[in-house]
Protein backbone atom coordinates (compact mmCIF):
# COMPACT_ATOMS: atom_id res chain seq x y z
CA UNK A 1 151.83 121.70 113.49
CA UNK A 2 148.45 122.05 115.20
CA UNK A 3 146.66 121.38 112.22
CA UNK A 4 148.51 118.31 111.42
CA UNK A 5 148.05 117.20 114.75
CA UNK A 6 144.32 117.82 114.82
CA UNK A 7 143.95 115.99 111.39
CA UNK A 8 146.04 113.13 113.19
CA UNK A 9 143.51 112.80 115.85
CA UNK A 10 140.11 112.86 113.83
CA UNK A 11 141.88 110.00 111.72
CA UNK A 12 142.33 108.28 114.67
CA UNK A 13 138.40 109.05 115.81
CA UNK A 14 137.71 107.68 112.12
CA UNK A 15 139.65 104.19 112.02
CA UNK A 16 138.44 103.92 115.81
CA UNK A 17 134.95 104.12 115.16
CA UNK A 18 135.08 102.32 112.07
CA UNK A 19 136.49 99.52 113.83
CA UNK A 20 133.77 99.84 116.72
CA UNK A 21 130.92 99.11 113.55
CA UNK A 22 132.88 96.26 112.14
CA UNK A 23 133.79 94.17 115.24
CA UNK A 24 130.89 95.29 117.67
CA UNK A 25 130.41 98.15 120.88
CA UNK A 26 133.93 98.61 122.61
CA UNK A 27 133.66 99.30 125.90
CA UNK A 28 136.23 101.23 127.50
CA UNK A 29 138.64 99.95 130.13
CA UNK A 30 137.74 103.07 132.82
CA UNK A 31 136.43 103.57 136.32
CA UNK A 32 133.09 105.15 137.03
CA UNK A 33 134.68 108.13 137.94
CA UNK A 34 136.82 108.67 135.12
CA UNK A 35 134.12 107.86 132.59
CA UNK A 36 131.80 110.59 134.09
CA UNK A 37 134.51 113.00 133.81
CA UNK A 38 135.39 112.01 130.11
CA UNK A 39 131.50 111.68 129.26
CA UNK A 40 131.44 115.18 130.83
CA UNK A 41 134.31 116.66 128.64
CA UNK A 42 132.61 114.96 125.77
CA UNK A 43 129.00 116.12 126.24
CA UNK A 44 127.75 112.26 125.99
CA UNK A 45 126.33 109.46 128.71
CA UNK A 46 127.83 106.90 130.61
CA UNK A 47 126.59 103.47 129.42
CA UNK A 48 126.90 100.96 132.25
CA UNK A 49 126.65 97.23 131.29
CA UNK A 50 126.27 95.08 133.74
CA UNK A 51 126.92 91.18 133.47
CA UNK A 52 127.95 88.04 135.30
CA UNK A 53 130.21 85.32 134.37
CA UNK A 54 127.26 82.76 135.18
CA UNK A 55 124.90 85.09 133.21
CA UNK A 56 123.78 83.00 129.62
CA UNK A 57 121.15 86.21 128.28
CA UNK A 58 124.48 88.21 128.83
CA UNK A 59 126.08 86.09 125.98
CA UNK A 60 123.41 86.17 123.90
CA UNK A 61 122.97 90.24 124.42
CA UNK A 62 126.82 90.11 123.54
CA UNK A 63 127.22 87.92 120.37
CA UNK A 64 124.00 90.06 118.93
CA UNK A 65 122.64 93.15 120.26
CA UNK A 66 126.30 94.13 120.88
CA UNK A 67 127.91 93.15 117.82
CA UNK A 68 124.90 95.11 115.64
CA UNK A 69 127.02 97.66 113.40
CA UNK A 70 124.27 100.15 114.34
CA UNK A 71 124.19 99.70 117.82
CA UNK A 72 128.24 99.86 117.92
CA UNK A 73 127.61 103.16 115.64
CA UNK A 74 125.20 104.65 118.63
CA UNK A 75 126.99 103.48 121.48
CA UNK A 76 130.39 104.99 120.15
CA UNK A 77 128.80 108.04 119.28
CA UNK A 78 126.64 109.12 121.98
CA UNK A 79 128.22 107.28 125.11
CA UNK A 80 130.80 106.48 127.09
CA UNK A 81 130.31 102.52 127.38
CA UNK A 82 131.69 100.25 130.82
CA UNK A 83 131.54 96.70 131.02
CA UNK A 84 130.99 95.45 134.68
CA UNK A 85 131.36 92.52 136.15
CA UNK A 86 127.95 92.57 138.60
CA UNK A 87 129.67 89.95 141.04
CA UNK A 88 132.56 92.13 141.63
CA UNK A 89 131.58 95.84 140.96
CA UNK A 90 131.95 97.93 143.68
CA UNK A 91 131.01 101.31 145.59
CA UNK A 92 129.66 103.68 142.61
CA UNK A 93 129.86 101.00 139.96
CA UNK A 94 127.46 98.65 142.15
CA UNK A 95 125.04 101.54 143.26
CA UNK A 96 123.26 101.65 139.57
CA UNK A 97 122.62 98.04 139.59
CA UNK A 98 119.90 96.51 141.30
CA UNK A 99 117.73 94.79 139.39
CA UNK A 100 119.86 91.70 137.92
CA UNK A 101 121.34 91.05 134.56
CA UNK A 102 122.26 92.04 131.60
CA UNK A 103 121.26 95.52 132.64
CA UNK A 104 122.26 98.68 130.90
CA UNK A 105 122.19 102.20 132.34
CA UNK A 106 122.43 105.49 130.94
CA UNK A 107 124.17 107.61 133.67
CA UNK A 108 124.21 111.49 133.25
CA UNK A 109 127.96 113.13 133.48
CA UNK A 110 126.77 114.37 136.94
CA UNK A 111 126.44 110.61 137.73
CA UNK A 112 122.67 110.41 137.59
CA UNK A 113 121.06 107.17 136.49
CA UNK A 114 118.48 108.27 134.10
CA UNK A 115 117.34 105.21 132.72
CA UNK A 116 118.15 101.34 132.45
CA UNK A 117 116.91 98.57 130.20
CA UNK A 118 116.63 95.48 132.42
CA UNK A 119 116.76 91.76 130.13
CA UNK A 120 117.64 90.90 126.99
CA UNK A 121 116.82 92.94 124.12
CA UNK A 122 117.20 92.87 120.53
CA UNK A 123 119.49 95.82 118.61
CA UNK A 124 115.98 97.43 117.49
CA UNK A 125 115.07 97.74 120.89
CA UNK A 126 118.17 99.19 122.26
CA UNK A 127 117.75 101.72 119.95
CA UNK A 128 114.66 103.11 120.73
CA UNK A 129 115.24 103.27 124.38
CA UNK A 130 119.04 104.98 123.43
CA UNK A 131 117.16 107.29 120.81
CA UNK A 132 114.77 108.18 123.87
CA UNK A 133 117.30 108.93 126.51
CA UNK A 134 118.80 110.85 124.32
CA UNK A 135 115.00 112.30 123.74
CA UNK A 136 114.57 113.18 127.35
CA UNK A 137 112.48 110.60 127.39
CA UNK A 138 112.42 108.19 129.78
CA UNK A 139 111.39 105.01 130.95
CA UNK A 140 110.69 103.22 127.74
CA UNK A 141 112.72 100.20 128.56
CA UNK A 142 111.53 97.02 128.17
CA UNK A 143 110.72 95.48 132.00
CA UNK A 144 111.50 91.30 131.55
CA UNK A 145 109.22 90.31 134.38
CA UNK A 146 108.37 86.87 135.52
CA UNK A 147 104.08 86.08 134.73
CA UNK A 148 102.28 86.54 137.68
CA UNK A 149 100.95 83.51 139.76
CA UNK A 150 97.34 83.07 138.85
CA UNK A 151 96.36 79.92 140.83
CA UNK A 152 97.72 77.77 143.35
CA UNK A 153 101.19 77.28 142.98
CA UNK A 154 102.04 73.17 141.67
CA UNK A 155 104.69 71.01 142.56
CA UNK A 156 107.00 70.32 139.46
């Protein structure tokens, strides 16, 4: 009985994760808490996304970054992946986001932010900074930054 309920459940893991490639990275409908406890259990990170309704680099992150088959493939494999809503996140959700949107951060089970990518960025680029994390290596994001000032600043 065990063994048919084992081979039930890594079916399940199969058609699951097959579906995550095909239609794009499924985040999970958890809190904080109870992804850190899961990710925990699992021996993988917390991916935090962070977007706003008003947010248009948030759609375009969505209809292509998210829906690459190898970033799905990564995401399901190696993390535990929450989709929040920056203008109403709260307590820990909110503390890991301060630096605007989209914004992704990799969150240790213990509930340490280790790293973040900040902007959009293309599936290529998500994956070096997820391979990295996943390295020990950190702070390879991408930083989107506005250019800096160089002269007096004109009317429009």
């Amino acid at each position: 009985m065990r063994k048919v309920l084992r081979t039930a459940i890594s079916l399940i893991v199969v058609l699951v994760t097959a579906t995550t490639v095909a239609d794009g990275v499924v985040f999970q409908d958890l809190s904080v808490r109870k992804a850190l406890a899961r990710a925990e259990a699992e021996d993988k990170l917390v991916l935090l996304y962070y977007t706003t309704t008003w947010c248009a680099p948030c759609r375009v992150m969505e209809a292509t970054t998210f829906k690459d088959p190898d970033v799905a493939a990564w995401v399901a494999e190696h993390t535990i992946a929450l989709k929040l809503d920056g203008d109403l996140s709260r307590g820990r959700a909110k503390q890991y986001n301060e630096h605007g949107y989209p914004a992704v951060v990799y969150v240790n089970a213990d509930g340490t932010a280790i790293d973040r990518i900040v902007g959009l960025v293309d599936g290529a680029e998500f994956l070096f900074v997820g391979t990295n994390v996943l390295a020990g290596i950190y702070g390879t994001a991408p930083v989107r930054q506005r250019p800096k000032q160089t002269g007096p600043r004109q009317p429009p």
